[in-house]
Protein backbone atom coordinates (compact mmCIF):
# COMPACT_ATOMS: atom_id res chain seq x y z
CA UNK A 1 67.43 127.84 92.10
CA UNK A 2 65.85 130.60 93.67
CA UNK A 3 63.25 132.79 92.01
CA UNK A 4 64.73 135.66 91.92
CA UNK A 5 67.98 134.43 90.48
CA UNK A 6 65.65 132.07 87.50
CA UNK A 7 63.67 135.86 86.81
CA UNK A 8 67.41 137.33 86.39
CA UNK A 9 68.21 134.63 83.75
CA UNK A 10 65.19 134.54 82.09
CA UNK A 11 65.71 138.19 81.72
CA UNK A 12 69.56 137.57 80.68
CA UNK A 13 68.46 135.82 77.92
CA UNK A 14 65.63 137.37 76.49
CA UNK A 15 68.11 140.38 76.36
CA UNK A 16 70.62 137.68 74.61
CA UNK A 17 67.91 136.75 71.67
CA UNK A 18 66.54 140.70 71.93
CA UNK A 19 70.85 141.72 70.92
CA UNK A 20 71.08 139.15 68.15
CA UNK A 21 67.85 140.31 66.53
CA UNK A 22 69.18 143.90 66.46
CA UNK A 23 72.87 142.08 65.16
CA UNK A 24 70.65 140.32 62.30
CA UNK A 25 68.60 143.17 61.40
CA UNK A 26 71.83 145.48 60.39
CA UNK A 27 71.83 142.92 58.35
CA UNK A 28 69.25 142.26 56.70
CA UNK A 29 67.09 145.10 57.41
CA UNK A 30 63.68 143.58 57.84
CA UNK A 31 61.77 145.66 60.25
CA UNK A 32 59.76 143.11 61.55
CA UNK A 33 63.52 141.74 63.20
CA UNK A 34 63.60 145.21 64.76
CA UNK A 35 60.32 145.37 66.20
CA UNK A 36 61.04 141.35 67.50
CA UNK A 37 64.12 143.07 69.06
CA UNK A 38 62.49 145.84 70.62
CA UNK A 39 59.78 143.80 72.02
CA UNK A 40 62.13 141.27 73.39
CA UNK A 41 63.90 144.03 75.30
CA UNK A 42 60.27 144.82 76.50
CA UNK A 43 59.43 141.86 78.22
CA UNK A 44 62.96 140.96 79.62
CA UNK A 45 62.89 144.32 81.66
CA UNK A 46 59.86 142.93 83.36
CA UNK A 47 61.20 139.69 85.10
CA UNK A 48 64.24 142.08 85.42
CA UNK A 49 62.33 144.51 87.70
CA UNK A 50 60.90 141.83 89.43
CA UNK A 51 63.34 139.54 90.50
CA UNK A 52 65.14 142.80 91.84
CA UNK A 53 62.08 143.97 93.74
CA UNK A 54 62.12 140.30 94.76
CA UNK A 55 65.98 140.65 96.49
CA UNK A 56 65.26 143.62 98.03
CA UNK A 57 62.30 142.11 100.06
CA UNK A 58 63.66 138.78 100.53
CA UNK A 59 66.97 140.85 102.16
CA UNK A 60 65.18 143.45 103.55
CA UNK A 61 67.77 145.96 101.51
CA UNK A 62 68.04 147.52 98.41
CA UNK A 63 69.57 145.60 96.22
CA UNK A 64 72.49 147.51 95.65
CA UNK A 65 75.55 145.13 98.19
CA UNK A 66 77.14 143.15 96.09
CA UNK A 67 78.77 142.64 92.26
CA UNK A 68 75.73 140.73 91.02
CA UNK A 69 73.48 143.03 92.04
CA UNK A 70 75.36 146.50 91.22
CA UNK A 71 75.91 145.43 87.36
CA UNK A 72 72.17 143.94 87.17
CA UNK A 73 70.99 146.82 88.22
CA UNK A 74 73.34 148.66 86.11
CA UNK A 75 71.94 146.53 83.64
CA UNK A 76 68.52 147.74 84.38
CA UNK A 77 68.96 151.05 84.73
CA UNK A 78 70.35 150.87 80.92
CA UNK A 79 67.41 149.23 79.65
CA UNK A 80 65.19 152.01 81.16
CA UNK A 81 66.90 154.31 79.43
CA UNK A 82 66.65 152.43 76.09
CA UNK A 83 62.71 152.40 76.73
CA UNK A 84 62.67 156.13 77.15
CA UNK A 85 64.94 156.88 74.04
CA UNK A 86 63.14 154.44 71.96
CA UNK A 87 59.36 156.00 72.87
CA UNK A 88 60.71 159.27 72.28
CA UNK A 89 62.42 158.83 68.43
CA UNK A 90 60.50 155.57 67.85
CA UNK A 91 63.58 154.21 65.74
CA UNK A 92 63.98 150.29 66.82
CA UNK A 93 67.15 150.84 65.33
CA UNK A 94 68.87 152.32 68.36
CA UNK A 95 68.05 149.08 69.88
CA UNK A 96 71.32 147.52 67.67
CA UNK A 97 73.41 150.10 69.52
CA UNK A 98 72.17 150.41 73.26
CA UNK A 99 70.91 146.47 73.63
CA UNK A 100 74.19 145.10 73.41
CA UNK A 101 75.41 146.89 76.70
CA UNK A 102 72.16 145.69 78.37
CA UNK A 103 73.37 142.61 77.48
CA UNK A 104 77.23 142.68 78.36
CA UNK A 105 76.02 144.39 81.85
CA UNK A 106 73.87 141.65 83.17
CA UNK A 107 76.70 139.04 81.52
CA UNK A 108 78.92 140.78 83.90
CA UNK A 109 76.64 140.52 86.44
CA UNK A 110 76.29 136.73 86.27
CA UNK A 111 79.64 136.20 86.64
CA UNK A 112 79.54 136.99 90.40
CA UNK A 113 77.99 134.74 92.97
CA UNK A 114 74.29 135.63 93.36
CA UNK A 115 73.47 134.83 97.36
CA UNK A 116 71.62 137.24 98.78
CA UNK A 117 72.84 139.20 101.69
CA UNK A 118 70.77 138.95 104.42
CA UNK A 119 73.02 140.79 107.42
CA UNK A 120 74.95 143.60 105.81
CA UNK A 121 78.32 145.17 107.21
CA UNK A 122 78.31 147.46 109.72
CA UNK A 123 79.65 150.19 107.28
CA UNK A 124 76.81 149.35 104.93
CA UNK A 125 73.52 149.66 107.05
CA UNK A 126 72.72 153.09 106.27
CA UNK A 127 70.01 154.32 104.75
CA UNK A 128 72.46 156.23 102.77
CA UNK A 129 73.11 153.08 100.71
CA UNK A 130 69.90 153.53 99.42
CA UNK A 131 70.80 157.30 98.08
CA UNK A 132 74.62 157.25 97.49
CA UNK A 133 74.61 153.68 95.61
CA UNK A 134 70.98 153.91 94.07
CA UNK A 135 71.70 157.34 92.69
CA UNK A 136 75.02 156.48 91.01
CA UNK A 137 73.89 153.10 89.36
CA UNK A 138 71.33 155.19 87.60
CA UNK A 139 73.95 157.78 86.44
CA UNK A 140 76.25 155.24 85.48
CA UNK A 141 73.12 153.41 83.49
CA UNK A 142 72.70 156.73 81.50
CA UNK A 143 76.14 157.13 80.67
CA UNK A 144 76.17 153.34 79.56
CA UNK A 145 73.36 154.79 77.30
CA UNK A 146 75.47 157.66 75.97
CA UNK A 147 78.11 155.21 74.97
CA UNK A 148 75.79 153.32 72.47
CA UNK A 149 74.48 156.66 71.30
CA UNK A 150 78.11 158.10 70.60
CA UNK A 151 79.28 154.40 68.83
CA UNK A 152 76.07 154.75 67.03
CA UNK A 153 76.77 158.37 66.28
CA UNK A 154 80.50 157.47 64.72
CA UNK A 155 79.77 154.44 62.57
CA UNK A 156 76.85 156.80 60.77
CA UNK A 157 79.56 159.51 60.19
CA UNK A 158 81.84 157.12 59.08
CA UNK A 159 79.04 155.39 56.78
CA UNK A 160 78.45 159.00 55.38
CA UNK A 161 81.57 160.16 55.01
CA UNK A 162 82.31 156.56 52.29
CA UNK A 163 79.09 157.22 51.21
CA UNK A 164 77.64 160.88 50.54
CA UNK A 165 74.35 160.03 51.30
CA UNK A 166 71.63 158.70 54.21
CA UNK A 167 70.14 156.04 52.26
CA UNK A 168 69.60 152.62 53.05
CA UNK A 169 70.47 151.21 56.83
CA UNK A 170 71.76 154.71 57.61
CA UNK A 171 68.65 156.69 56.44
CA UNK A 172 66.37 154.92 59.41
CA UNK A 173 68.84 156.22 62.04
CA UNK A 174 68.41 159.66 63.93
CA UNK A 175 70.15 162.44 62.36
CA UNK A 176 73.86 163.07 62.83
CA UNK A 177 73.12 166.27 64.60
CA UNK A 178 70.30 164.96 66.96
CA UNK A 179 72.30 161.63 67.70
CA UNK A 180 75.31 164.18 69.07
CA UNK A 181 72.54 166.35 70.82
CA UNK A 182 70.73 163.05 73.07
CA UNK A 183 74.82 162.19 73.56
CA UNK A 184 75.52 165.73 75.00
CA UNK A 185 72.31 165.34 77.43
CA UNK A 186 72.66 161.63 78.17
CA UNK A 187 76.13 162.97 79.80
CA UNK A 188 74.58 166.22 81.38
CA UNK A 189 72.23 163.73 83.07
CA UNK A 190 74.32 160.75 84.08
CA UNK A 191 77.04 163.42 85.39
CA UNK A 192 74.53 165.03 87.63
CA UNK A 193 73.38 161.68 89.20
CA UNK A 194 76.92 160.56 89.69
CA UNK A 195 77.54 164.18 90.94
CA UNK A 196 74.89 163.84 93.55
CA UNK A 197 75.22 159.88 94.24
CA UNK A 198 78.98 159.34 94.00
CA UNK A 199 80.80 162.01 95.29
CA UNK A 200 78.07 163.92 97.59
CA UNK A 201 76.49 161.46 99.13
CA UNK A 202 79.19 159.38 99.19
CA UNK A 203 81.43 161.63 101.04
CA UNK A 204 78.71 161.96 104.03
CA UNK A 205 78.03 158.31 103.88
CA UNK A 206 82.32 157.79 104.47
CA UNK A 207 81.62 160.21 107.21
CA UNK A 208 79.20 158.57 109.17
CA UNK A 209 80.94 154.85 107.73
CA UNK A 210 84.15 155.55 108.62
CA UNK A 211 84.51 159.27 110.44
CA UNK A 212 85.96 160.99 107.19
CA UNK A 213 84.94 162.31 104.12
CA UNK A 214 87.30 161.36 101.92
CA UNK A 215 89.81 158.28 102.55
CA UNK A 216 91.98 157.86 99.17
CA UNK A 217 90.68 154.56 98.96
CA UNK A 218 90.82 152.93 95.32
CA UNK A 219 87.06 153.72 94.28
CA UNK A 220 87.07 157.01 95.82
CA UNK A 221 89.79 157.69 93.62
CA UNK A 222 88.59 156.39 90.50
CA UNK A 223 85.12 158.08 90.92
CA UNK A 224 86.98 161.54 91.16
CA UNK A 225 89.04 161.13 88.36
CA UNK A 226 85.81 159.59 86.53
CA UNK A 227 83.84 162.55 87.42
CA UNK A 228 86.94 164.93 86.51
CA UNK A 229 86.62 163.67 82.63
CA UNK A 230 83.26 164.33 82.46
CA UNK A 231 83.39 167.81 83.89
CA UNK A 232 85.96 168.68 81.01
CA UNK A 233 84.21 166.76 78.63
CA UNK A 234 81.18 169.11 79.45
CA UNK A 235 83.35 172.14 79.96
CA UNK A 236 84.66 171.61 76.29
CA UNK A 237 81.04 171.46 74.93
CA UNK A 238 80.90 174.88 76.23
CA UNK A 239 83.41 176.69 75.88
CA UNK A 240 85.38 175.12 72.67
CA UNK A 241 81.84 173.94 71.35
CA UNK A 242 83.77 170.30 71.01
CA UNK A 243 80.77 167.86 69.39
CA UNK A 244 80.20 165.48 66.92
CA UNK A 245 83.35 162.77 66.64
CA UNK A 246 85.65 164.49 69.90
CA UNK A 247 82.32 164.76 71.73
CA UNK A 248 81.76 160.66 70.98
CA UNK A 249 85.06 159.55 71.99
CA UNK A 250 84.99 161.64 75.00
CA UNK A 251 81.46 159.86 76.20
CA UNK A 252 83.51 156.02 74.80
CA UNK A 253 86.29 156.62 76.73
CA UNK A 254 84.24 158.16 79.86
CA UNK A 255 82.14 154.80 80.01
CA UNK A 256 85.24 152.63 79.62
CA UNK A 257 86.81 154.32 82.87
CA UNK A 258 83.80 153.30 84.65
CA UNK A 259 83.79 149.44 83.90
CA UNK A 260 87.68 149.96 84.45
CA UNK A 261 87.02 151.38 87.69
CA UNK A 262 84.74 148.73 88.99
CA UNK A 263 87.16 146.15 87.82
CA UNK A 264 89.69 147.67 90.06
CA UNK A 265 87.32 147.71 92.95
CA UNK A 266 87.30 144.14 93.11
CA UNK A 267 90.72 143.37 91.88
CA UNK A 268 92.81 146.37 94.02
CA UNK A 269 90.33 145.87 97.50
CA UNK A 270 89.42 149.01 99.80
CA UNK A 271 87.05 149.44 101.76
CA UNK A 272 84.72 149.13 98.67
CA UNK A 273 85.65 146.04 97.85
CA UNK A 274 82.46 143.97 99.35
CA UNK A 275 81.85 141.07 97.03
């Protein structure tokens, strides 16, 4: 077994054990479970970073050509953002509702054969696969962020809504208020990078690829419409003030389209379809 593939599995399941701390502390409650959680999430992202720093100079390429290495570092992206939200609210809690995508990213991930590319495609050596495909994983590892957030957000209003109150559980969570706020921004961000990465630099990476800009072909598609439900979801924040529960749902359904959409890359073909 390779190095880099062992780091991405020692990674996979320090995320596992990190996820079913989180599951046992909404359980139980015990911070010290929390903190284990957190921690664990800690120290996986570091074999995580490496063994993808590792691919990229073992290939001599980002590591951004393939399944397995487009949902790890999906994956990774994700658990950056969890570091950030977590050192900004310091509530370990969040952990129960971000981890688990962490998790189901890089379980994806290992799903696809793990060989590392060493000669790419002719349509892939560009240096624009460094910008067009590095900027949209990033985007798409926010938005996976703003799905926990907006789950989180709707099984607090729920709990409050039975309840009346913010005690117990509930009462360690971010507000109602602020958890819809980070959702709104988490989307304003990951919609900018998958502005700029997606359909930007993707259309002048088609151009020089394939000698047009925009080709119909399956992900092309799905990225547009993709990026067409986030622009209303943003427009409606705006101009119909839409947050809380619509403003949730909208994020849920946005991120579902995306895992939908890179299902259908690999099931429908196109010229995106490379493994």
């Amino acid at each position: 077994m390779n190095t880099d593939v062992l780091l991405f599995w020692i990674s996979f399941w320090l995320y596992f054990t990190g996820f079913l701390c989180f599951v046992i502390y909404l359980g139980v409650e015990n911070k010290a479970i929390s903190l284990m959680g957190s921690a664990l999430m800690y120290i996986g992202f570091i074999p995580h970073t490496i063994a993808l720093g590792l691919r990229w100079k073992l290939s001599g390429h980002p590591p951004f050509a393939n399944s397995f290495e487009y949902m790890s570092v999906m994956s990774w992206a994700s658990v950056l953002a969890f570091i950030v939200i977590l050192g900004r609210f310091k509530r370990p809690i969040i952990g129960a509702f971000i981890a688990p995508f962490a998790f189901f990213l890089l379980a994806i991930a290992s799903m696809f054969p793990k060989d590392i590319s060493q000669q790419l495609m002719p349509a892939l050596q560009s240096y624009w696969l460094h910008i067009h495909v590095s900027i949209t994983v990033l985007g798409s590892g926010v938005l996976a962020m703003a799905f926990g957030i907006s789950v989180l957000y709707l099984l607090r209003s729920r709990a409050e809504r039975r309840s009346g109150g913010k005690s117990g559980l509930w009462g360690r969570m971010p507000s109602l208020e602020t958890l819809d706020e980070l959702n709104y921004k988490s989307v304003a961000t990951g919609f900018l990078l998958f502005t700029v990465g997606a359909l930007f630099a993707g259309a002048i990476w088609a151009h020089y690829a394939w000698g047009t800009f925009w080709g119909w072909d399956p992900k092309e598609v799905g990225s547009l419409i993709i990026w067409l439900f986030y622009a209303v979801y943003l427009h409606a924040r705006h101009q119909r003030d839409w947050r809380g529960r619509r403003a949730a749902w909208m994020s849920i359904i946005g991120f579902t389209m995306i895992l939908l959409s890179f299902a259908g890359n690999n099931f429908l073909g196109g010229q995106h379809a490379y493994g």
